[in-house]
Every structure is written in structure tokens, then in C-alpha cells.
N, C-alpha and C. Protein backbone atom coordinates (compact mmCIF):
# COMPACT_ATOMS: atom_id res chain seq x y z
N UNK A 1 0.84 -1.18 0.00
CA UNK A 1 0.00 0.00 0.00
C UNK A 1 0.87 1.23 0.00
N UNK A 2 0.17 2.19 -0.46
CA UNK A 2 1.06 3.28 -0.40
C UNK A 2 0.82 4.37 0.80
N UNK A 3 1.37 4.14 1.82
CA UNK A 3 1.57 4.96 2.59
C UNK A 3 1.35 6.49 2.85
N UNK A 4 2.99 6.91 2.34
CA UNK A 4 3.20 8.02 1.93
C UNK A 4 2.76 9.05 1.11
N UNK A 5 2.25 10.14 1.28
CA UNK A 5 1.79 10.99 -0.07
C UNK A 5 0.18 9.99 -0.26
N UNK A 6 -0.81 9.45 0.04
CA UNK A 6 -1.66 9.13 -0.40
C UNK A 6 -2.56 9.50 -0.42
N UNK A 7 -2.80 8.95 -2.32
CA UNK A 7 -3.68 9.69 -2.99
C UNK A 7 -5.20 9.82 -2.31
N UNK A 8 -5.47 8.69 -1.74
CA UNK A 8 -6.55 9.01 -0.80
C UNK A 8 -7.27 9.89 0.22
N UNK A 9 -6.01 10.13 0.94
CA UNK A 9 -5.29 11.10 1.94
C UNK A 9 -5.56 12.56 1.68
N UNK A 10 -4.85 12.58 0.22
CA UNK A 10 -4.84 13.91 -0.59
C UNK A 10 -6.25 14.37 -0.58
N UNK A 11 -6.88 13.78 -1.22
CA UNK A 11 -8.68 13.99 -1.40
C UNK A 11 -9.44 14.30 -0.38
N UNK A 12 -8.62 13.09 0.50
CA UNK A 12 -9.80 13.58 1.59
C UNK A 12 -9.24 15.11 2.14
N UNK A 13 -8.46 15.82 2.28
CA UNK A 13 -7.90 17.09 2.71
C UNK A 13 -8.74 17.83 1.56
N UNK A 14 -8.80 17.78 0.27
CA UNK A 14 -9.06 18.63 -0.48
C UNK A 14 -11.06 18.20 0.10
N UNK A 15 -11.44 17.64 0.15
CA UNK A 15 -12.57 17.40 0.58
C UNK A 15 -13.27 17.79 2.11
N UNK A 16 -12.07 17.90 2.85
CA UNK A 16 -12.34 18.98 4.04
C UNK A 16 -12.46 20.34 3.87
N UNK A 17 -11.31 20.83 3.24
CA UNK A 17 -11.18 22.26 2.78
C UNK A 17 -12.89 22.21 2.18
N UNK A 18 -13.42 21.79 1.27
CA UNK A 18 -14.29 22.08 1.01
C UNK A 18 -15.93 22.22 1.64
N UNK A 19 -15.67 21.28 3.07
CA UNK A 19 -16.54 21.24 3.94
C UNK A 19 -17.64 20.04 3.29
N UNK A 20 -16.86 19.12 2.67
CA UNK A 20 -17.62 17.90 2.49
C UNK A 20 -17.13 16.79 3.51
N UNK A 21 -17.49 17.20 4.80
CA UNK A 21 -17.15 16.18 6.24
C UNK A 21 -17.00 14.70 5.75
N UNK A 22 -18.31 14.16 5.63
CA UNK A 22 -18.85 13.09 5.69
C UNK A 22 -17.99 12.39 4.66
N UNK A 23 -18.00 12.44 3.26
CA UNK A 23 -17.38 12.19 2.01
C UNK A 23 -15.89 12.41 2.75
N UNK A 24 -14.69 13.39 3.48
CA UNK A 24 -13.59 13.37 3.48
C UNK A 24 -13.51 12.08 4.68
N UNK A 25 -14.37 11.78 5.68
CA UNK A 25 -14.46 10.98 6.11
C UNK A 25 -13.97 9.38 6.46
N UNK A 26 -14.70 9.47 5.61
CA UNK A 26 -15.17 7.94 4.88
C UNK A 26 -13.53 7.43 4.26
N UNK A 27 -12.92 8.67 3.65
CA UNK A 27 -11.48 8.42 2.66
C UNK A 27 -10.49 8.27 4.02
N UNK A 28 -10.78 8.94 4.82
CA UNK A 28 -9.59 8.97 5.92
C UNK A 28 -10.03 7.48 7.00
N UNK A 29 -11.04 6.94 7.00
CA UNK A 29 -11.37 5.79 7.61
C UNK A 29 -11.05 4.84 6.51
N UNK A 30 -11.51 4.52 5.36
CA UNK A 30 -10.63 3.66 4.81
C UNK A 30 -9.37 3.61 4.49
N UNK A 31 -8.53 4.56 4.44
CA UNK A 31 -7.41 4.51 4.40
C UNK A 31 -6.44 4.20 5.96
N UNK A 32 -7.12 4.11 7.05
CA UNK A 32 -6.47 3.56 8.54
C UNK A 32 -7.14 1.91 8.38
N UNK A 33 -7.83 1.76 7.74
CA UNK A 33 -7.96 0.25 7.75
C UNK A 33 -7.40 -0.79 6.80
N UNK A 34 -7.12 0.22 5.75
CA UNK A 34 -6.12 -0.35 4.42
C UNK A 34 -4.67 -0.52 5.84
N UNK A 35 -4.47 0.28 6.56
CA UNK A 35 -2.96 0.82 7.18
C UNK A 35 -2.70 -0.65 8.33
N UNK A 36 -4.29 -0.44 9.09
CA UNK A 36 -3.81 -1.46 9.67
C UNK A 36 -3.96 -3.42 9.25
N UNK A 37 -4.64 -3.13 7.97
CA UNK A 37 -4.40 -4.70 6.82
C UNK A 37 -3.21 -4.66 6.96
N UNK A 38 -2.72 -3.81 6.07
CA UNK A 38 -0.95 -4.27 5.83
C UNK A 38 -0.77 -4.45 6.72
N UNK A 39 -0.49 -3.64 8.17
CA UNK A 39 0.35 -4.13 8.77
C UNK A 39 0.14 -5.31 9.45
N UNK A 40 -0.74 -5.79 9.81
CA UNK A 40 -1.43 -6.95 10.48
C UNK A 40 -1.19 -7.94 9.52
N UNK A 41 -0.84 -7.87 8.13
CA UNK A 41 -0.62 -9.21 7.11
C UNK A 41 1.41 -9.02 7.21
N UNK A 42 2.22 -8.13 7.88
CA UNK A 42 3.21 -8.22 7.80
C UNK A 42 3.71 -7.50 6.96
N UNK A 43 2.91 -6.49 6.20
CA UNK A 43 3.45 -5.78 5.06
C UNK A 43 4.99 -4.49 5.58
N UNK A 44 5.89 -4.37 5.01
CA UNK A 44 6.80 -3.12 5.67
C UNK A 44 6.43 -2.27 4.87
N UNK A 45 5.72 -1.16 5.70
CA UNK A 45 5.06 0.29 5.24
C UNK A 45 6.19 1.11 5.48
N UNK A 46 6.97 1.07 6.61
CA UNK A 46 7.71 2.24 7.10
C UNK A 46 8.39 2.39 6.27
N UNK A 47 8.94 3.68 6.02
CA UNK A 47 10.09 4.44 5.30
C UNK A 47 11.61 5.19 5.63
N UNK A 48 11.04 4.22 6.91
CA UNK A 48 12.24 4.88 7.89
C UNK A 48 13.74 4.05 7.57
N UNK A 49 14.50 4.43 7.14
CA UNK A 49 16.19 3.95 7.07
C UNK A 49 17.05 3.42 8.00
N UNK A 50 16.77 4.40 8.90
CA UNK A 50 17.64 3.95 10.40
C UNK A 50 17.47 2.36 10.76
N UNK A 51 18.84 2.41 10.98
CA UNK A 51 19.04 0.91 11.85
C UNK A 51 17.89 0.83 13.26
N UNK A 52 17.03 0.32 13.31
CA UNK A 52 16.37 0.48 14.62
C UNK A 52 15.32 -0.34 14.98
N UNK A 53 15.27 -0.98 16.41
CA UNK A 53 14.70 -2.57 16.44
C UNK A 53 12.97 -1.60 16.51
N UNK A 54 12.65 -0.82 16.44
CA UNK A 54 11.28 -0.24 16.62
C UNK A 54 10.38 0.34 14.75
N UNK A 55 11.50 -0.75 14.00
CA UNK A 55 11.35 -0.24 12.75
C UNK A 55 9.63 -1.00 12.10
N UNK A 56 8.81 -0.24 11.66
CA UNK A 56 7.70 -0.38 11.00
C UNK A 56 6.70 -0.46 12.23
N UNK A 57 6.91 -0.41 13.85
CA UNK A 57 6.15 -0.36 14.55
C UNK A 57 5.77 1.28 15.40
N UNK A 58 5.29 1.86 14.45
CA UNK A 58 5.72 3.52 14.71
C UNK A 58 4.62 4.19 15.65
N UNK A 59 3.60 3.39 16.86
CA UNK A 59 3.23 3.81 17.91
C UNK A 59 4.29 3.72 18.35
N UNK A 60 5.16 2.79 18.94
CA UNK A 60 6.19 2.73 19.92
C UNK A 60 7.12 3.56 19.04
N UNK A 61 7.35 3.52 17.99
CA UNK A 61 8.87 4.30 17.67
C UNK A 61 8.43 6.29 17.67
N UNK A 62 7.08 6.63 17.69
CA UNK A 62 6.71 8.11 17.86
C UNK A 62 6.81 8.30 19.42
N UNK A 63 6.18 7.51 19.83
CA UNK A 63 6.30 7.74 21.38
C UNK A 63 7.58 7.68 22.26
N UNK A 64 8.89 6.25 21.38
CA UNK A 64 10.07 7.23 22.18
C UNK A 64 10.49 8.50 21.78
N UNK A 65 10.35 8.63 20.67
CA UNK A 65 10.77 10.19 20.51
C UNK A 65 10.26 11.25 20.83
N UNK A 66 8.56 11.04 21.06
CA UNK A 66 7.97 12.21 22.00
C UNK A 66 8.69 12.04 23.50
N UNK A 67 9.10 10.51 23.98
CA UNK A 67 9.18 10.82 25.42
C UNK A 67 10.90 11.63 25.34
N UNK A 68 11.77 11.40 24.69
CA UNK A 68 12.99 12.14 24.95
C UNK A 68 12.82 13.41 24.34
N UNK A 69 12.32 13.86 23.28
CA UNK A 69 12.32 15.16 22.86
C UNK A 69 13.37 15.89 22.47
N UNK A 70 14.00 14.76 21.57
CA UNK A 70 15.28 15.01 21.02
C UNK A 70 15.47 15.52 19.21
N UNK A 71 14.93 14.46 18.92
CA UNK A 71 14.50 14.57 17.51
C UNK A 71 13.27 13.73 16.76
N UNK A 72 12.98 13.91 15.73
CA UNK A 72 11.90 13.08 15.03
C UNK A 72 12.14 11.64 14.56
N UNK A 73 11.45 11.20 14.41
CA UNK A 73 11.54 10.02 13.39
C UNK A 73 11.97 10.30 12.11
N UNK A 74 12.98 9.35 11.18
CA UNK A 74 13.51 9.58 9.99
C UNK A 74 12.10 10.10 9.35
N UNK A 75 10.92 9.11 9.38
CA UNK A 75 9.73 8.83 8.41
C UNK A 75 8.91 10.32 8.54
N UNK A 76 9.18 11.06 9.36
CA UNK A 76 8.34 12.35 9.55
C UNK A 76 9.04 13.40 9.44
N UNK A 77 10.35 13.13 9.54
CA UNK A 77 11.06 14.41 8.94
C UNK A 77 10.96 15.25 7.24
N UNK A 78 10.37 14.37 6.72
CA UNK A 78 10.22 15.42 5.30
C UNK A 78 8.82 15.63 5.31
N UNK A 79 8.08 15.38 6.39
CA UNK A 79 6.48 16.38 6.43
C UNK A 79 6.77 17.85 6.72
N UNK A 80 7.73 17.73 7.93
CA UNK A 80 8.42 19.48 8.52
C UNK A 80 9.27 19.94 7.89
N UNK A 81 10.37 19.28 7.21
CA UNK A 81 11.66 19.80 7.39
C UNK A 81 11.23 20.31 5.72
């Protein structure tokens, strides 16, 4: 699945902006259930590079980095940076 940049994703934002709730909805709920198929069939979604035993499991790998507050995750650094 495609993760990143998805086209789904996209729509549904352009479908908020427009104040079509319900319709952007629906795109952002199927697309967390496409997220958690893959991962539950074993698929590697992450995009993250780093050597790191918390790789493709990115509740635990966001949350150590919220708890030290050091830096981001590889996989979220080109949303900000």
C-alpha cells in the first residue's frame, strides 16, 4: 500500500477544505484500515532507514521520541523539514 503521499489522503484534505465532512471521512477511515491490513498481514510500510529494532512499529517508535524530545523520526522528517 502506499503509505506516503496518499492519494486518498490527498482527497480527503481537499474534501475537508471544502466542507464535504462526511465524504472526506469515509477516505480517511478507509485509508487507517487499508494501514492497519498491511500491517497486520506483515506488510513493511515504514520508510524509515535507520538501523532500529522499533522499525515499521511507529506507535512505539513516535512515542520514544515524544518521550525524549530530542528529535523526530527519519519517516516524519520530510512532512516538517
Amino acid at each position: 500500500m502506499l503509505f506516503d503521499d496518499n492519494p486518498g489522503m490527498r482527497e480527503n484534505i481537499r474534501l475537508e477544505k471544502l466542507g464535504r465532512k462526511p465524504e472526506a471521512d469515509a477516505l480517511r477511515d478507509a485509508f487507517v484500515q487499508d494501514v492497519l491490513a498491511a500491517v497486520s498481514s506483515g506488510e513493511d510500510h515504514c520508510s524509515c532507514t535507520a538501523a532500529c529494532p522499533y522499525h515499521g512499529r511507529c506507535l512505539e517508535c513516535v512515542a520514544i521520541h515524544r518521550g525524549h524530545r530530542d528529535h523526530l523520526p527519519d519517516c516524519l522528517k520530510p512532512i516538517v523539514l
